[in-house]
C-alpha atoms as a PDB file:
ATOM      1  CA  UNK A   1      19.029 -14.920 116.428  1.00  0.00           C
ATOM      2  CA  UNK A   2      15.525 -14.830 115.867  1.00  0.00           C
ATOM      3  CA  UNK A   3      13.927 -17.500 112.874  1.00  0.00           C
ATOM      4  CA  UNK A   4      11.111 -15.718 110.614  1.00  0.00           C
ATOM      5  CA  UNK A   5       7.783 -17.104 110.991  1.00  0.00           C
ATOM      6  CA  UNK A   6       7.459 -18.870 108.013  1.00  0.00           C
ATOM      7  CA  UNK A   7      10.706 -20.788 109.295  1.00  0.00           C
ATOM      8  CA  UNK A   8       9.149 -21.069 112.465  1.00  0.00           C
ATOM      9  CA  UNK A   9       5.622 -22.846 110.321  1.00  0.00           C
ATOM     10  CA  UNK A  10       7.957 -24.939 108.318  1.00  0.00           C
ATOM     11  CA  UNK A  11       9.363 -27.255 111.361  1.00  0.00           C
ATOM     12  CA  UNK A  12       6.276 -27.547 112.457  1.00  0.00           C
ATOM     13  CA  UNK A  13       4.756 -28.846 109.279  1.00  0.00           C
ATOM     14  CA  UNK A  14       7.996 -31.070 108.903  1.00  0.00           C
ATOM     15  CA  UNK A  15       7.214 -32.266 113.259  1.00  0.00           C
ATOM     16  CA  UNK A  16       3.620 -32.771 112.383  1.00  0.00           C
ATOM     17  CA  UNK A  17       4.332 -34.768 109.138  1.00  0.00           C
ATOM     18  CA  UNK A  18       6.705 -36.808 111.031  1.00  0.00           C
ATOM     19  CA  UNK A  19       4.734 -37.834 113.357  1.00  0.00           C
ATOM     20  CA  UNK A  20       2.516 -39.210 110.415  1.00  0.00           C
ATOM     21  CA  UNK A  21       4.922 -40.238 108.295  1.00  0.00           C
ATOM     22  CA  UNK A  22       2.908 -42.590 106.325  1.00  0.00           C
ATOM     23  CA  UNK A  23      -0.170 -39.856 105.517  1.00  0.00           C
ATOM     24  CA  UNK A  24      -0.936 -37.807 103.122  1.00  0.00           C
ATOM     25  CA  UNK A  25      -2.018 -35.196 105.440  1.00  0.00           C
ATOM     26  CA  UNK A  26      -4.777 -32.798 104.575  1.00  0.00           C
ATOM     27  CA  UNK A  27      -3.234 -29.152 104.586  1.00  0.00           C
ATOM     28  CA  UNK A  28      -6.540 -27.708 107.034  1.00  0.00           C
ATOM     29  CA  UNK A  29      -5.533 -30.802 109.809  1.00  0.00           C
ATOM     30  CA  UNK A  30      -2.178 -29.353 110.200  1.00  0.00           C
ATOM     31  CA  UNK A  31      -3.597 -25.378 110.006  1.00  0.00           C
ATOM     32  CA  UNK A  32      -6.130 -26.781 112.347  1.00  0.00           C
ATOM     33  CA  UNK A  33      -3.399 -28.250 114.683  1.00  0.00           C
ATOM     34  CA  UNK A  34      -1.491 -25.607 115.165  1.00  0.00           C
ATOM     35  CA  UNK A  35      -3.790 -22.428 114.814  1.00  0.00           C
ATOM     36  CA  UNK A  36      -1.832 -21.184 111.813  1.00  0.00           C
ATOM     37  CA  UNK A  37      -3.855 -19.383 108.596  1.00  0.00           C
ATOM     38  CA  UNK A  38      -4.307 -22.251 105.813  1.00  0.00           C
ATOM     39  CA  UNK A  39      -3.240 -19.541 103.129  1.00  0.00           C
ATOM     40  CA  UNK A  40      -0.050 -18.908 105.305  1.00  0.00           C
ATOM     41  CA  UNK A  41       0.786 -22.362 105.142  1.00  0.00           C
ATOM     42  CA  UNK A  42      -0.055 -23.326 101.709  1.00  0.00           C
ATOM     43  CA  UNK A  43       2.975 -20.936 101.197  1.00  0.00           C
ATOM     44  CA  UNK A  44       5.044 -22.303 103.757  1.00  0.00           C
ATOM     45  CA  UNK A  45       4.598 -25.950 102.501  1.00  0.00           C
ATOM     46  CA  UNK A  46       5.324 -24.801  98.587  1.00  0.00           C
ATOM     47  CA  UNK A  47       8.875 -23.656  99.956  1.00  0.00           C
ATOM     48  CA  UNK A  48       9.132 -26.918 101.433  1.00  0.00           C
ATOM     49  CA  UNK A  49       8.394 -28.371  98.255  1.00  0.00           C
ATOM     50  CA  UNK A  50      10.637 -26.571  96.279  1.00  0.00           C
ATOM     51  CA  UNK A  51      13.467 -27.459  98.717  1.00  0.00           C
ATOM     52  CA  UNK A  52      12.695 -31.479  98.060  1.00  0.00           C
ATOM     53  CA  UNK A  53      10.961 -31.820 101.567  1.00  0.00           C
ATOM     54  CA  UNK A  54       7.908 -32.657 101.291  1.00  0.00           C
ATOM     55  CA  UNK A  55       5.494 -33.805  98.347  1.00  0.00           C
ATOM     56  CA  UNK A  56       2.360 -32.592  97.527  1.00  0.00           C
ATOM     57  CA  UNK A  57      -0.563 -34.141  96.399  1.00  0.00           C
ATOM     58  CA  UNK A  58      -3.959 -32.022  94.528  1.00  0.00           C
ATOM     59  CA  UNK A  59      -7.404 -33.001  94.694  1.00  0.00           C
ATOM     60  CA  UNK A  60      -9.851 -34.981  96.400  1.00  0.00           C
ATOM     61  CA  UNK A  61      -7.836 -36.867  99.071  1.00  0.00           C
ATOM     62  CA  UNK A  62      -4.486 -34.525  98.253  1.00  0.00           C
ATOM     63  CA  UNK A  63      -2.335 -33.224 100.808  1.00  0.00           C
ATOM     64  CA  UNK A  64       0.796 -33.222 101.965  1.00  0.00           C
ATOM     65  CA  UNK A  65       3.754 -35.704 103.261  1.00  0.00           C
ATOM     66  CA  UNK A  66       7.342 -36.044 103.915  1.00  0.00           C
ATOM     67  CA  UNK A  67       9.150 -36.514 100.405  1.00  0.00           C
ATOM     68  CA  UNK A  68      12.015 -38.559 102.603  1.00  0.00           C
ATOM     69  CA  UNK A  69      12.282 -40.154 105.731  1.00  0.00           C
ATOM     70  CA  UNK A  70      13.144 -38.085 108.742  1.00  0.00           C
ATOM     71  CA  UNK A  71      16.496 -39.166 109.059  1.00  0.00           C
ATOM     72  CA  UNK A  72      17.215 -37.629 105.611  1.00  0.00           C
ATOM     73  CA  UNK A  73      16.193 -34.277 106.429  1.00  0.00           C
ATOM     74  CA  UNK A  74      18.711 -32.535 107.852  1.00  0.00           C
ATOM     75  CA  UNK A  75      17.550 -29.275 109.901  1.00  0.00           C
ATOM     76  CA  UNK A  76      19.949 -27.164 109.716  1.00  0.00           C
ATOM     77  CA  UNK A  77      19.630 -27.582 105.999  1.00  0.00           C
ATOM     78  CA  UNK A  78      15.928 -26.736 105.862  1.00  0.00           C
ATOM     79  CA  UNK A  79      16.147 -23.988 107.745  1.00  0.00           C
ATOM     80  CA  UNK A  80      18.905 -22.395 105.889  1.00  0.00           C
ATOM     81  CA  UNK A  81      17.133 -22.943 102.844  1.00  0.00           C
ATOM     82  CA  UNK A  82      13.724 -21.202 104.346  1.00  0.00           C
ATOM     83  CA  UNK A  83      15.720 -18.239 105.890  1.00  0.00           C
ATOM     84  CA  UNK A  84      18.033 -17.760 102.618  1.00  0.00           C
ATOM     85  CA  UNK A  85      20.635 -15.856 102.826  1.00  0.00           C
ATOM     86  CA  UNK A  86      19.625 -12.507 105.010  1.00  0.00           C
ATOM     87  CA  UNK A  87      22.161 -10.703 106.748  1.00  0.00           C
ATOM     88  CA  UNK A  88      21.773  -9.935 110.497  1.00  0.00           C
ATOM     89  CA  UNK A  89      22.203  -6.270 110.020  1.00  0.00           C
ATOM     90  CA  UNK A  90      21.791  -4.266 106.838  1.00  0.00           C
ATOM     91  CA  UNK A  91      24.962  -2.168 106.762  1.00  0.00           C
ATOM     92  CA  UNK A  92      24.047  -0.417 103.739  1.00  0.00           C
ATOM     93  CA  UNK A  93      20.645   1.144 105.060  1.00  0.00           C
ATOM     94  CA  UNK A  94      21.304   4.008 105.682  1.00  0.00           C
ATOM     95  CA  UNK A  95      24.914   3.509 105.005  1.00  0.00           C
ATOM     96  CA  UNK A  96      26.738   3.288 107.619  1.00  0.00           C
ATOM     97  CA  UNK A  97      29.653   5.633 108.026  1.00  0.00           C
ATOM     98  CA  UNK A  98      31.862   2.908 109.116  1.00  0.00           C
ATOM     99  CA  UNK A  99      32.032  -0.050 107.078  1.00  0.00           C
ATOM    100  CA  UNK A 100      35.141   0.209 105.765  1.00  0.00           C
ATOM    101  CA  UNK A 101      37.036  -0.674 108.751  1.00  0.00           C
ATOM    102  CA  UNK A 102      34.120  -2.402 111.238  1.00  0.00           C
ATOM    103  CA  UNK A 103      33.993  -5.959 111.836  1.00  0.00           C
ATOM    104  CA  UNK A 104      30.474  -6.368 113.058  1.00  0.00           C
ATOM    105  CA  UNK A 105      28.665  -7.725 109.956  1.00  0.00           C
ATOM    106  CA  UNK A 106      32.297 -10.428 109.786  1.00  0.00           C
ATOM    107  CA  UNK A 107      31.243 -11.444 113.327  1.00  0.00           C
ATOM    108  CA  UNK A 108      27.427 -11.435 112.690  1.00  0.00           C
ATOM    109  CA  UNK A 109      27.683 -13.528 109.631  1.00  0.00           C
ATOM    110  CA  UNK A 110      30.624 -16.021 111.698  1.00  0.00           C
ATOM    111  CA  UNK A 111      27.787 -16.059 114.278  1.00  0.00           C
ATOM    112  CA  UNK A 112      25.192 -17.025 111.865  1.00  0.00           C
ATOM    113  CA  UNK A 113      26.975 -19.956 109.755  1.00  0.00           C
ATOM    114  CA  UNK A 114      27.454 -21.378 113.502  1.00  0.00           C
ATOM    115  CA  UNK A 115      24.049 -21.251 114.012  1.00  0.00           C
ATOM    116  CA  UNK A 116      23.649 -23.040 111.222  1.00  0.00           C
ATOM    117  CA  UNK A 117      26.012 -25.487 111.388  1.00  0.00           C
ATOM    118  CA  UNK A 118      24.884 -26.506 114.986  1.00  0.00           C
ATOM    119  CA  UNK A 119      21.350 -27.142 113.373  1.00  0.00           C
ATOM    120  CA  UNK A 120      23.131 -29.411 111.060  1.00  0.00           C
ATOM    121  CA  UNK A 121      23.656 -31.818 113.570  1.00  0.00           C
ATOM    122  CA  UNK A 122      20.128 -32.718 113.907  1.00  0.00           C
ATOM    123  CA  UNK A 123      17.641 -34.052 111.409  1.00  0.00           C
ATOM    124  CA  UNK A 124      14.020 -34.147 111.617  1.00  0.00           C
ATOM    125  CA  UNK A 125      14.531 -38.040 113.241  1.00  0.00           C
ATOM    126  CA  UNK A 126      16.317 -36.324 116.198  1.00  0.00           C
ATOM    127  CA  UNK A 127      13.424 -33.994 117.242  1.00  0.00           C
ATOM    128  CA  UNK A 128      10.765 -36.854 116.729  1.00  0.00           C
ATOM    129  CA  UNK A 129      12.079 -37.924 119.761  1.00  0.00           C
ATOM    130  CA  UNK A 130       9.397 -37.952 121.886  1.00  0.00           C
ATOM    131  CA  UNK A 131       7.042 -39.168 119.000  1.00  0.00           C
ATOM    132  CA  UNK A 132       4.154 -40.537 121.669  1.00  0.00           C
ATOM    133  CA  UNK A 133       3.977 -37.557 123.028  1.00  0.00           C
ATOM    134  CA  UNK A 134       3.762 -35.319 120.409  1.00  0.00           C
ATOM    135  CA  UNK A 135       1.315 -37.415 118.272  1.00  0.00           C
ATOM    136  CA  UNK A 136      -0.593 -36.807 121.730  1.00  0.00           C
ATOM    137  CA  UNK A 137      -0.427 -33.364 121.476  1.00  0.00           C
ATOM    138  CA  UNK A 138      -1.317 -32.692 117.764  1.00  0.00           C
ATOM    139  CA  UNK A 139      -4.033 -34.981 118.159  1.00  0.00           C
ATOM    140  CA  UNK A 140      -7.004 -34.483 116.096  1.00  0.00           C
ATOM    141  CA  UNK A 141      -9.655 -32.333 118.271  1.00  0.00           C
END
């Protein structure tokens, strides 16, 4: 299984916010960080938003930060909510001639909600881990 990009974006935004967790963080540090397009992850960091993630902050001094502490945000719950609910395989385009009696998409989606659920047993505390080492890493340059 392969996350989309903007999944992909949003644990790192949540990883680099963690790391500060007591910052308002300036959108362009984090873009900067990483090497990611500022538009792209204005985007990325309104869907955190709207999922109760993060909160954001306009104007002079605004940002970004984590709208609860790490070991409140559960990661198989964020990405769920950035990948919403797309099906492995698209059974319907073109339509496939055996639907009625194939199991594939069952087993897909089984394999999925696993996927899932195994994320569930980490929150964003769990992969701050090695905090020294990545606040090393996404050091200002």
């Amino acid at each position: 299984m392969q996350l989309k990009r903007y999944t992909d974006y949003a644990l790192r935004v949540l990883l680099y916010l963690g790391v500060h967790p007591d910052e308002v963080v300036s959108v362009n540090r984090i873009a900067e960080a990483y090497g990611i397009s500022r538009n792209h992850l204005l985007k990325v960091i309104n869907g955190l938003a709207e999922e109760g993630v993060v909160a954001t902050f306009r104007g002079k001094g605004g940002g970004v930060r984590l709208a609860r502490p790490p070991r409140e945000i559960n990661v198989g719950a964020v990405v769920e909510g950035m990948e919403g609910e797309v099906p492995l395989i698209d059974c319907h385009a073109p339509a496939c001639p055996i639907l009625p009696a194939c199991e594939l998409n069952h087993a897909l989606r089984e394999a999925q909600q696993a996927f899932i659920d195994h994320l569930a047993g980490y929150t964003l505390e769990d992969l701050l881990r090695h905090k020294p080492q990545l606040a090393h890493l996404l050091a200002d340059t």
